[in-house]
Protein backbone atom coordinates (compact mmCIF):
# COMPACT_ATOMS: atom_id res chain seq x y z
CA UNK A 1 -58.07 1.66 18.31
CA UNK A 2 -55.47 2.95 20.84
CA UNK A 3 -55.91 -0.33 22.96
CA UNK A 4 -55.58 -2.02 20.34
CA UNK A 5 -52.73 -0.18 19.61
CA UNK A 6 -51.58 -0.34 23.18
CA UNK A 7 -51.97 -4.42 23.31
CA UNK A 8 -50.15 -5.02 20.04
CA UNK A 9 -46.78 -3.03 20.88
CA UNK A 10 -47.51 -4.67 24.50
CA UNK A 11 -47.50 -8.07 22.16
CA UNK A 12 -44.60 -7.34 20.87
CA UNK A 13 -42.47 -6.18 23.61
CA UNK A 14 -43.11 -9.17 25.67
CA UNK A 15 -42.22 -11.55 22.67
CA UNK A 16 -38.75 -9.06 22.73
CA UNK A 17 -38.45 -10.13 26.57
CA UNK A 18 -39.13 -14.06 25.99
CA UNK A 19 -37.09 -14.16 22.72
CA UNK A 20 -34.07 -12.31 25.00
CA UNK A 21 -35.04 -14.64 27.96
CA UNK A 22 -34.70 -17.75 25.89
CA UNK A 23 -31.31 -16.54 23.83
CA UNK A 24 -29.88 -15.58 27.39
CA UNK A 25 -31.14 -18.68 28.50
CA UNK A 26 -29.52 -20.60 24.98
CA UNK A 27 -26.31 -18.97 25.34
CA UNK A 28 -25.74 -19.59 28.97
CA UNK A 29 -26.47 -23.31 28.16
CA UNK A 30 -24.02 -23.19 25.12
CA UNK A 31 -21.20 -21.67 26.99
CA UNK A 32 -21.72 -23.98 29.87
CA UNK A 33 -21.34 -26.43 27.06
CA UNK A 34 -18.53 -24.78 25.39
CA UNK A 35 -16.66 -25.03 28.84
CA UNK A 36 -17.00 -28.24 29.26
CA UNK A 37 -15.39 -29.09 26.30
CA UNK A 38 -12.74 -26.95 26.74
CA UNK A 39 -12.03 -28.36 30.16
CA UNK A 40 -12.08 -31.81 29.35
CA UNK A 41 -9.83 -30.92 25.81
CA UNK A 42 -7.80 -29.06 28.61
CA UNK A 43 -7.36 -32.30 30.88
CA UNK A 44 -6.97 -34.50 27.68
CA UNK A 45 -3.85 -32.23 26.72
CA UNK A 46 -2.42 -32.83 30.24
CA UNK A 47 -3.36 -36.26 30.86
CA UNK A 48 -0.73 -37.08 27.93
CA UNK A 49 2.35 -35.94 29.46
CA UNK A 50 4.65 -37.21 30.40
CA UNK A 51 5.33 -37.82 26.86
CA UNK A 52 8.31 -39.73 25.43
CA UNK A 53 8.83 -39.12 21.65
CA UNK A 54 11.60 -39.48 19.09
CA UNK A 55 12.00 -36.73 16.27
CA UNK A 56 12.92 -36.09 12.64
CA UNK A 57 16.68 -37.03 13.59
CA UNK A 58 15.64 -39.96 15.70
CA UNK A 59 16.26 -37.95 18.81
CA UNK A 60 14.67 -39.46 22.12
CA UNK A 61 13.37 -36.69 24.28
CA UNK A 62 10.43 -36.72 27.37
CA UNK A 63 8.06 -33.70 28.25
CA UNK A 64 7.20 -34.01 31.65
CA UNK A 65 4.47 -31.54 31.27
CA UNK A 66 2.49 -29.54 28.74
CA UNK A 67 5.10 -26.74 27.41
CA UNK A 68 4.08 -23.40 27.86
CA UNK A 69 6.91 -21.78 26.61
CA UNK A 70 7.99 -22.34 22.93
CA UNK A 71 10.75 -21.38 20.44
CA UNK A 72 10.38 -21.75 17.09
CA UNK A 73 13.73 -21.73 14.82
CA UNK A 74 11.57 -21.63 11.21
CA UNK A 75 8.51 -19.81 10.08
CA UNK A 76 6.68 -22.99 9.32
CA UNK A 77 7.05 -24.35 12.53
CA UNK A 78 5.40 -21.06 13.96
CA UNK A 79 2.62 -20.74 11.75
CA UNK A 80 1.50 -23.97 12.66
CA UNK A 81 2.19 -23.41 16.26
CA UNK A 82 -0.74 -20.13 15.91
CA UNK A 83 -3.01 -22.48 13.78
CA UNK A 84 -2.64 -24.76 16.92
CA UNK A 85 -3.54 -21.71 19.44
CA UNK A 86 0.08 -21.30 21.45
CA UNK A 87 0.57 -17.99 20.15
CA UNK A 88 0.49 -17.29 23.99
CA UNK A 89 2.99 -20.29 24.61
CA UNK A 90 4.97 -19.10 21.46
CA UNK A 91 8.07 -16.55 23.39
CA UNK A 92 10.75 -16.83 20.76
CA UNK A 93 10.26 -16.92 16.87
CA UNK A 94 13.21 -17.12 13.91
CA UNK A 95 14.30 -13.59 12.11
CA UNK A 96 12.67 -14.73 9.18
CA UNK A 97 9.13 -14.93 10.70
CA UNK A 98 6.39 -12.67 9.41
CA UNK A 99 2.94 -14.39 9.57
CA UNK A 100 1.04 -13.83 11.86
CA UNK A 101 1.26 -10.22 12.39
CA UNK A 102 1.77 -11.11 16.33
CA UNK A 103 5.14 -12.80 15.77
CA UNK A 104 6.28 -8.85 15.24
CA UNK A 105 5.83 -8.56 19.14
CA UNK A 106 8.19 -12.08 19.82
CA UNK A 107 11.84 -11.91 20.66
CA UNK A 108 13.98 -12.79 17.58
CA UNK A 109 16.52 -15.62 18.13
CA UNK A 110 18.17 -15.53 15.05
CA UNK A 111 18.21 -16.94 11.14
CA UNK A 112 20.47 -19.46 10.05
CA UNK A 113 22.39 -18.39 13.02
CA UNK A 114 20.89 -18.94 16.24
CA UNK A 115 21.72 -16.78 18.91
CA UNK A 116 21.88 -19.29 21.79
CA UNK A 117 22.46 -16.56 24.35
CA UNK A 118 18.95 -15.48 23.82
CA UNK A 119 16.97 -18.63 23.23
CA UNK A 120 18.69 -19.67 27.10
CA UNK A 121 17.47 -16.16 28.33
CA UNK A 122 13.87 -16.92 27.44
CA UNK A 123 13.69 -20.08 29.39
CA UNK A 124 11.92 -22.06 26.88
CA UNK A 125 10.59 -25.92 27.75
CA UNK A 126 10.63 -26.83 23.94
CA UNK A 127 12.40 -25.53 21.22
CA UNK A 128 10.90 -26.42 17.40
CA UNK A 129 14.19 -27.08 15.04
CA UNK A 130 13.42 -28.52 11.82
CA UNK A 131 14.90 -31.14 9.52
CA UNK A 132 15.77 -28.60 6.29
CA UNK A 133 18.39 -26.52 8.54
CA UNK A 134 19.17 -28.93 11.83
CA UNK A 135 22.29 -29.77 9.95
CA UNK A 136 23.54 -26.03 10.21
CA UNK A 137 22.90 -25.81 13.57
CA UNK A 138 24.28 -28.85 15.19
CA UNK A 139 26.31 -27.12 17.50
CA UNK A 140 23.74 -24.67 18.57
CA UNK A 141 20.95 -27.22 19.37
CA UNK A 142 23.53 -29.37 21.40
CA UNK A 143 24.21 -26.38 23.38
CA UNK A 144 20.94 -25.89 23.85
CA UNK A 145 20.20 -30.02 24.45
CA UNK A 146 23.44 -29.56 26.99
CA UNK A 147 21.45 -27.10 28.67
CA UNK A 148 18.25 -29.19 29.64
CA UNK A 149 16.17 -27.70 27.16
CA UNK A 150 14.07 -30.19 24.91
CA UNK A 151 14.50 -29.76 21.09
CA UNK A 152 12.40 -31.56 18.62
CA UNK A 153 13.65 -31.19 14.89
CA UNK A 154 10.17 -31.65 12.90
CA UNK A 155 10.02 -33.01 9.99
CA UNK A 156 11.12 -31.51 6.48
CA UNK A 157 7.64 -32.29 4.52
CA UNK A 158 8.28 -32.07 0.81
CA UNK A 159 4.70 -32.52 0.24
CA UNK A 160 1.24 -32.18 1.12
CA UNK A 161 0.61 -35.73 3.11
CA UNK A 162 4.03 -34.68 4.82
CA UNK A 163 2.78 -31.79 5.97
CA UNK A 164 -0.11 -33.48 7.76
CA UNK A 165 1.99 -35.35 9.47
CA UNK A 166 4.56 -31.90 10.71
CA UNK A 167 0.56 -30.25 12.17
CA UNK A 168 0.27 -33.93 13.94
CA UNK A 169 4.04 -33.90 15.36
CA UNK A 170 3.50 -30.26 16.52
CA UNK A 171 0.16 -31.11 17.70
CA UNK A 172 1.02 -34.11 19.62
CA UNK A 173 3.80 -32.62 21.52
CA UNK A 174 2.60 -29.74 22.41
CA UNK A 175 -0.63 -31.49 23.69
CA UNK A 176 -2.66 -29.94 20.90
CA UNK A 177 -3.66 -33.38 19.29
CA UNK A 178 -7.34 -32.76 18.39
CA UNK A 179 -7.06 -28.86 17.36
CA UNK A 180 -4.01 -31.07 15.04
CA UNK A 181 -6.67 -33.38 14.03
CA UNK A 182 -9.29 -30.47 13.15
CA UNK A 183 -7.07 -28.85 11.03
CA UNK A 184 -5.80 -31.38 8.90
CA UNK A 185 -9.42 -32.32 8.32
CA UNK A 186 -10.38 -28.73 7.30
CA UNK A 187 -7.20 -28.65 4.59
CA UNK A 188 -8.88 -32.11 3.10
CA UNK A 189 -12.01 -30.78 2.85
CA UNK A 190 -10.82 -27.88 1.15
CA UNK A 191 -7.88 -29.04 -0.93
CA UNK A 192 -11.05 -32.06 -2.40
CA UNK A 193 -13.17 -29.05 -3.11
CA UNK A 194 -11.21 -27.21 -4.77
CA UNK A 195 -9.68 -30.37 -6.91
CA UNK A 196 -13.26 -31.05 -7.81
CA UNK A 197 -13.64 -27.61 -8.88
CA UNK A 198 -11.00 -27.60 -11.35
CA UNK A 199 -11.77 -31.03 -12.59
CA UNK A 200 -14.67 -29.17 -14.39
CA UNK A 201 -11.33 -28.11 -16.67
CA UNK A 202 -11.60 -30.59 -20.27
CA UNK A 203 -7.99 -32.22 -20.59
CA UNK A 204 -7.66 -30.43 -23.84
CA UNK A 205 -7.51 -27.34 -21.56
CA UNK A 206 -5.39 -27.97 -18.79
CA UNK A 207 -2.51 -25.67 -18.72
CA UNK A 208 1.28 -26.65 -18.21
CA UNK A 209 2.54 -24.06 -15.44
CA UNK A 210 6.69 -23.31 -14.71
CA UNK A 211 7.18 -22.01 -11.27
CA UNK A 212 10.44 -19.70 -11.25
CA UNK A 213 11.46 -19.24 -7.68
CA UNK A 214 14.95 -17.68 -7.96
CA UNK A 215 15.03 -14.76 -10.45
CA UNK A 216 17.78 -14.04 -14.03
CA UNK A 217 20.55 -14.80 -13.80
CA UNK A 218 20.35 -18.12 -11.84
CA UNK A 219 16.83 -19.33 -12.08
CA UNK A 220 15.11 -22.02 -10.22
CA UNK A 221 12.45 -24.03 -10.52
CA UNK A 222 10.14 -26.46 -8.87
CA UNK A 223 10.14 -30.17 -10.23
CA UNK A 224 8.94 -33.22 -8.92
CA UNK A 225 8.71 -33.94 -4.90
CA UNK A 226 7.63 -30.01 -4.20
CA UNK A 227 5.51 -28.51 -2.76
CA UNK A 228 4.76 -26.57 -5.95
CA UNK A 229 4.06 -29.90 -7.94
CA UNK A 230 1.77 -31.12 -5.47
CA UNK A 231 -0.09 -27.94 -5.53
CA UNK A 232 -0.73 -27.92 -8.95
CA UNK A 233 -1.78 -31.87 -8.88
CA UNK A 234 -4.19 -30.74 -6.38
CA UNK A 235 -5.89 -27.67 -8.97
CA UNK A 236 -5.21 -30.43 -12.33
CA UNK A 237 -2.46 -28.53 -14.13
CA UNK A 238 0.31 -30.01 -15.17
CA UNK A 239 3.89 -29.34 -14.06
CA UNK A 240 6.39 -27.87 -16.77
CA UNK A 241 9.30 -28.96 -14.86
CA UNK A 242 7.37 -32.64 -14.51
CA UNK A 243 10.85 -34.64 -15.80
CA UNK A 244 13.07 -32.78 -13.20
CA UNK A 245 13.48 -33.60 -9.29
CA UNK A 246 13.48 -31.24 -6.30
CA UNK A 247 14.68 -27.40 -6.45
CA UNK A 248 16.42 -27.23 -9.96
CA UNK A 249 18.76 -24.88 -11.41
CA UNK A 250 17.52 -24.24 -15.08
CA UNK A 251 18.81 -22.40 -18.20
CA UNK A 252 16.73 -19.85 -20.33
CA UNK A 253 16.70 -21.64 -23.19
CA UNK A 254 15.37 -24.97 -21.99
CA UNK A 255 12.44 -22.83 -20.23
CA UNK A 256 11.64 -21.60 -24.00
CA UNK A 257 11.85 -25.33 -25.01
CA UNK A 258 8.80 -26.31 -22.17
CA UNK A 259 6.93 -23.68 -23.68
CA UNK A 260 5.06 -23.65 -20.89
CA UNK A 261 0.97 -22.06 -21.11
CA UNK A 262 1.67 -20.29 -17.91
CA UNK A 263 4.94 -18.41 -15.69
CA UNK A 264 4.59 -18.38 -12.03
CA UNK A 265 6.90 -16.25 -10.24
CA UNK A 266 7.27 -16.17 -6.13
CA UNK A 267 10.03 -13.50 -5.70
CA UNK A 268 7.85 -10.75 -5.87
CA UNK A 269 8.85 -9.95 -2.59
CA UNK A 270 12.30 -8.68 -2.94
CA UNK A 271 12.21 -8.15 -7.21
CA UNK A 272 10.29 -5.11 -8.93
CA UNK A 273 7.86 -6.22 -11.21
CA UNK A 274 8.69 -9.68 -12.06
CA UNK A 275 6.01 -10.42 -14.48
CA UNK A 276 7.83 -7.79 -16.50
CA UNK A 277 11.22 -8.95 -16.27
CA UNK A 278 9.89 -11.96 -17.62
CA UNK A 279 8.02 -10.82 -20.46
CA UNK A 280 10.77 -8.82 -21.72
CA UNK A 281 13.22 -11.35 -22.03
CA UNK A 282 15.35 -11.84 -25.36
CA UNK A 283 13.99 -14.75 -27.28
CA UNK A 284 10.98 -15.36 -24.91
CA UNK A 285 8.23 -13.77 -27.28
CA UNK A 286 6.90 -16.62 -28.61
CA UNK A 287 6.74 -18.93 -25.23
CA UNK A 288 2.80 -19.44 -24.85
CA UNK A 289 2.98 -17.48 -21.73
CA UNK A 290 4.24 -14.59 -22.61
CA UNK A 291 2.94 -14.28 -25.93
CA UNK A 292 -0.46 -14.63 -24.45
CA UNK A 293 0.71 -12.58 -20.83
CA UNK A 294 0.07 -15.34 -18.44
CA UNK A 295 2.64 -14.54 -16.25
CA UNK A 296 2.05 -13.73 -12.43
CA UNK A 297 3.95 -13.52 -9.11
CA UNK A 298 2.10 -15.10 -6.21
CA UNK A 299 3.38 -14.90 -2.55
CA UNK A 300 5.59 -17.52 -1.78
CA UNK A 301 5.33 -17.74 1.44
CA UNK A 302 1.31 -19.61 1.10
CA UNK A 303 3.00 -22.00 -1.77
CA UNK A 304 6.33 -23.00 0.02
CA UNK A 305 5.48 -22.96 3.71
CA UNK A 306 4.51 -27.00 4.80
CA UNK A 307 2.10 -25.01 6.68
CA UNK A 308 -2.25 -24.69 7.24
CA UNK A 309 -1.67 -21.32 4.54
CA UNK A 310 -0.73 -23.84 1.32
CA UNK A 311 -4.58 -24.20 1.11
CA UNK A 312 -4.24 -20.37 0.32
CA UNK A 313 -1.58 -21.30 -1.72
CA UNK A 314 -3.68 -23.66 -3.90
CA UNK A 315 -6.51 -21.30 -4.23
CA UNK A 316 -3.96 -18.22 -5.63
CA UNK A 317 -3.10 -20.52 -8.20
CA UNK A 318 -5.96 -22.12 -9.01
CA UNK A 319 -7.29 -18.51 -9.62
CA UNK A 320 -4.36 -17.67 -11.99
CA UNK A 321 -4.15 -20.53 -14.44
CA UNK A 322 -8.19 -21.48 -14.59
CA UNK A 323 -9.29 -17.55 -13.96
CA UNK A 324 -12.77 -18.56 -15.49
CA UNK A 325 -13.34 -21.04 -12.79
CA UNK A 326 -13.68 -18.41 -10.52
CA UNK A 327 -15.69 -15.20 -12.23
CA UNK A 328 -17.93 -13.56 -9.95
C-alpha cells in the first residue's frame, strides 16, 4: 500500500513538472509571439512618418517622426490619447483634466487660457487643440505654431460616428493607427449589444428622457445633434428635447409641457443633490418623472466626452431609464 502510495504522489508530481514544463514552454512561445507583434506594430508606427496631414481647421502640418512628447489642451483629447497607450508620451494635460487618475501627475498648461510659457518649457513635438475652443486660442496656438511646434486642432465630434473618426485622427498621427482601429471596433461591438438589449423594450414602453445639463435658474438641455441624443438612440429612448437643436436654453414651464417619463441630470458634480432640487420644484408634481421619482444625476463626464468612456456613458443610462433590463 505505501508503494502504491509512494508511485501515485510520484504520478502526480511528475504530471506537476510536465504540466509546468509545457506552460513554461507555452508562455515562452506566446511572448516570443507577443513580441513579435509588438515589434512589427512598433516598425508599422514608424514606417508612417514622415506624415503630412491637414486638421480640423484645414491646417497643413508634417511629423517627421513618431511624437513622443504630447500636450493635450482638452480632456477628450487626453482620454483618448491613454486609450491609445501614450500616457508615457502624454507630458502636458489641460486644468480641466481628471480621467485617468495619472493625468494628476502631468504638468497643467492651462484652461481656456493656455499658458504658453509652459507648454514651450515642456518641449512638446505635438500639441492636441481641438475644434470647440481653437477659436479662443488663436493667438496662443500661433505662438506656439511660430515656435516650431506642430498643433493639430481635432475635430469637434457632435456625435457618435464623429467620434470614431477624433480616435482615428489621434490614432493616425500619433502612429497609433491599429490600437485606433481596435478601439473603435470594441465601442461597435458594445454600443450593438447593448442596442439589442434594449430593443427587448415594447414601443408602448419606451420612455421619453430630458437631459438637464445646466442647473435653475438657467437650464440647459440636450436636443438634436448631441451627444446625449445619440446616446439615447443607441439604448431606444426617445429624446424629450427631440424638436430642439444643439445645447438649448429652456424655460420651466415648457419642461412641464414635455412631460417627460424620465429627468437626467449631469451637474452632480458641483450641485448638492440634484435629483432633489428637481423634485421639489413649484408646479413640477405632476411631470411623469417626478411624480413617479425617475430622476437621476449621472456623471457627465462618460455622456459628454467624444471619448472611448461614452460606452460607459450609454450603459449608466441604459441602467436608469430600462432598470429591469438589467436586474441581477
Amino acid at each position: 500500500m505505501k508503494r502504491i502510495l509512494s508511485f501515485f504522489l510520484l504520478f502526480v508530481l511528475t504530471l506537476g513538472l510536465l504540466a509546468g514544463c509545457s506552460s513554461d514552454s507555452l508562455d515562452s512561445e506566446q511572448g516570443a509571439e507577443n513580441t513579435d507583434d509588438n515589434t512589427e506594430q512598433t516598425e508599422a508606427d514608424e514606417s508612417a512618418f514622415p506624415l503630412t496631414v491637414t486638421d480640423a481647421l484645414d491646417n497643413e502640418m508634417t511629423l517627421d517622426e513618431k511624437p513622443e512628447r504630447i500636450v493635450s489642451l482638452i480632456p477628450s483629447n487626453t482620454e483618448i490619447a491613454f486609450a491609445l497607450g501614450l500616457g508615457d508620451e502624454i507630458v502636458g494635460v489641460s486644468d480641466h483634466d481628471n480621467y485617468p487618475k495619472e493625468v494628476k501627475e502631468k504638468k497643467k498648461v492651462g484652461g481656456m487660457e493656455l499658458n504658453v510659457e509652459v507648454i514651450l518649457s515642456l518641449e512638446p513635438d505635438l500639441v492636441l487643440a481641438h475644434a470647440s475652443g481653437a477659436h479662443n486660442s488663436k493667438a496662443a496656438l500661433k505662438q506656439l505654431r511660430d515656435a516650431g511646434i506642430n498643433v493639430f486642432v481635432v475635430s469637434d465630434a457632435q456625435n457618435i460616428e464623429q467620434t470614431y473618426d477624433s480616435i482615428k485622427q489621434i490614432g493616425h498621427i500619433t502612429g497609433t493607427e491599429k490600437k485606433a482601429n481596435d478601439i473603435t471596433s470594441n465601442m461597435k461591438e458594445e454600443f450593438a449589444a447593448l442596442s439589442e438589449k434594449t430593443a427587448e423594450i415594447s414601443d408602448d414602453k419606451r420612455q421619453s428622457v430630458f437631459f438637464e445639463v445646466a442647473p435653475a435658474p438657467e437650464i440647459f438641455t440636450a436636443g438634436q445633434n448631441t451627444f446625449f441624443d445619440s446616446l439615447l438612440e443607441v439604448v431606444h429612448a426617445e429624446n424629450a428635447s427631440k424638436e430642439m437643436d444643439g445645447w438649448v436654453k429652456i424655460d420651466p414651464e415648457s419642461i412641464v409641457e414635455l412631460n417627460p417619463d424620465v429627468i437626467i441630470t449631469t451637474y452632480g458634480d458641483y450641485e448638492d443633490n440634484p435629483e432633489k432640487q428637481v423634485m421639489s420644484r413649484d408646479g413640477w408634481g405632476d411631470v411623469n418623472a417626478v411624480a413617479n421619482e425617475q430622476v437621476f444625476d449621472v456623471n457627465s463626464d462618460l455622456v459628454s466626452r467624444p471619448g472611448p468612456r461614452l460606452v460607459e456613458g450609454a450603459k449608466e443610462i441604459a441602467k436608469v431609464v430600462y432598470p429591469e433590463l438589467f436586474k441581477e
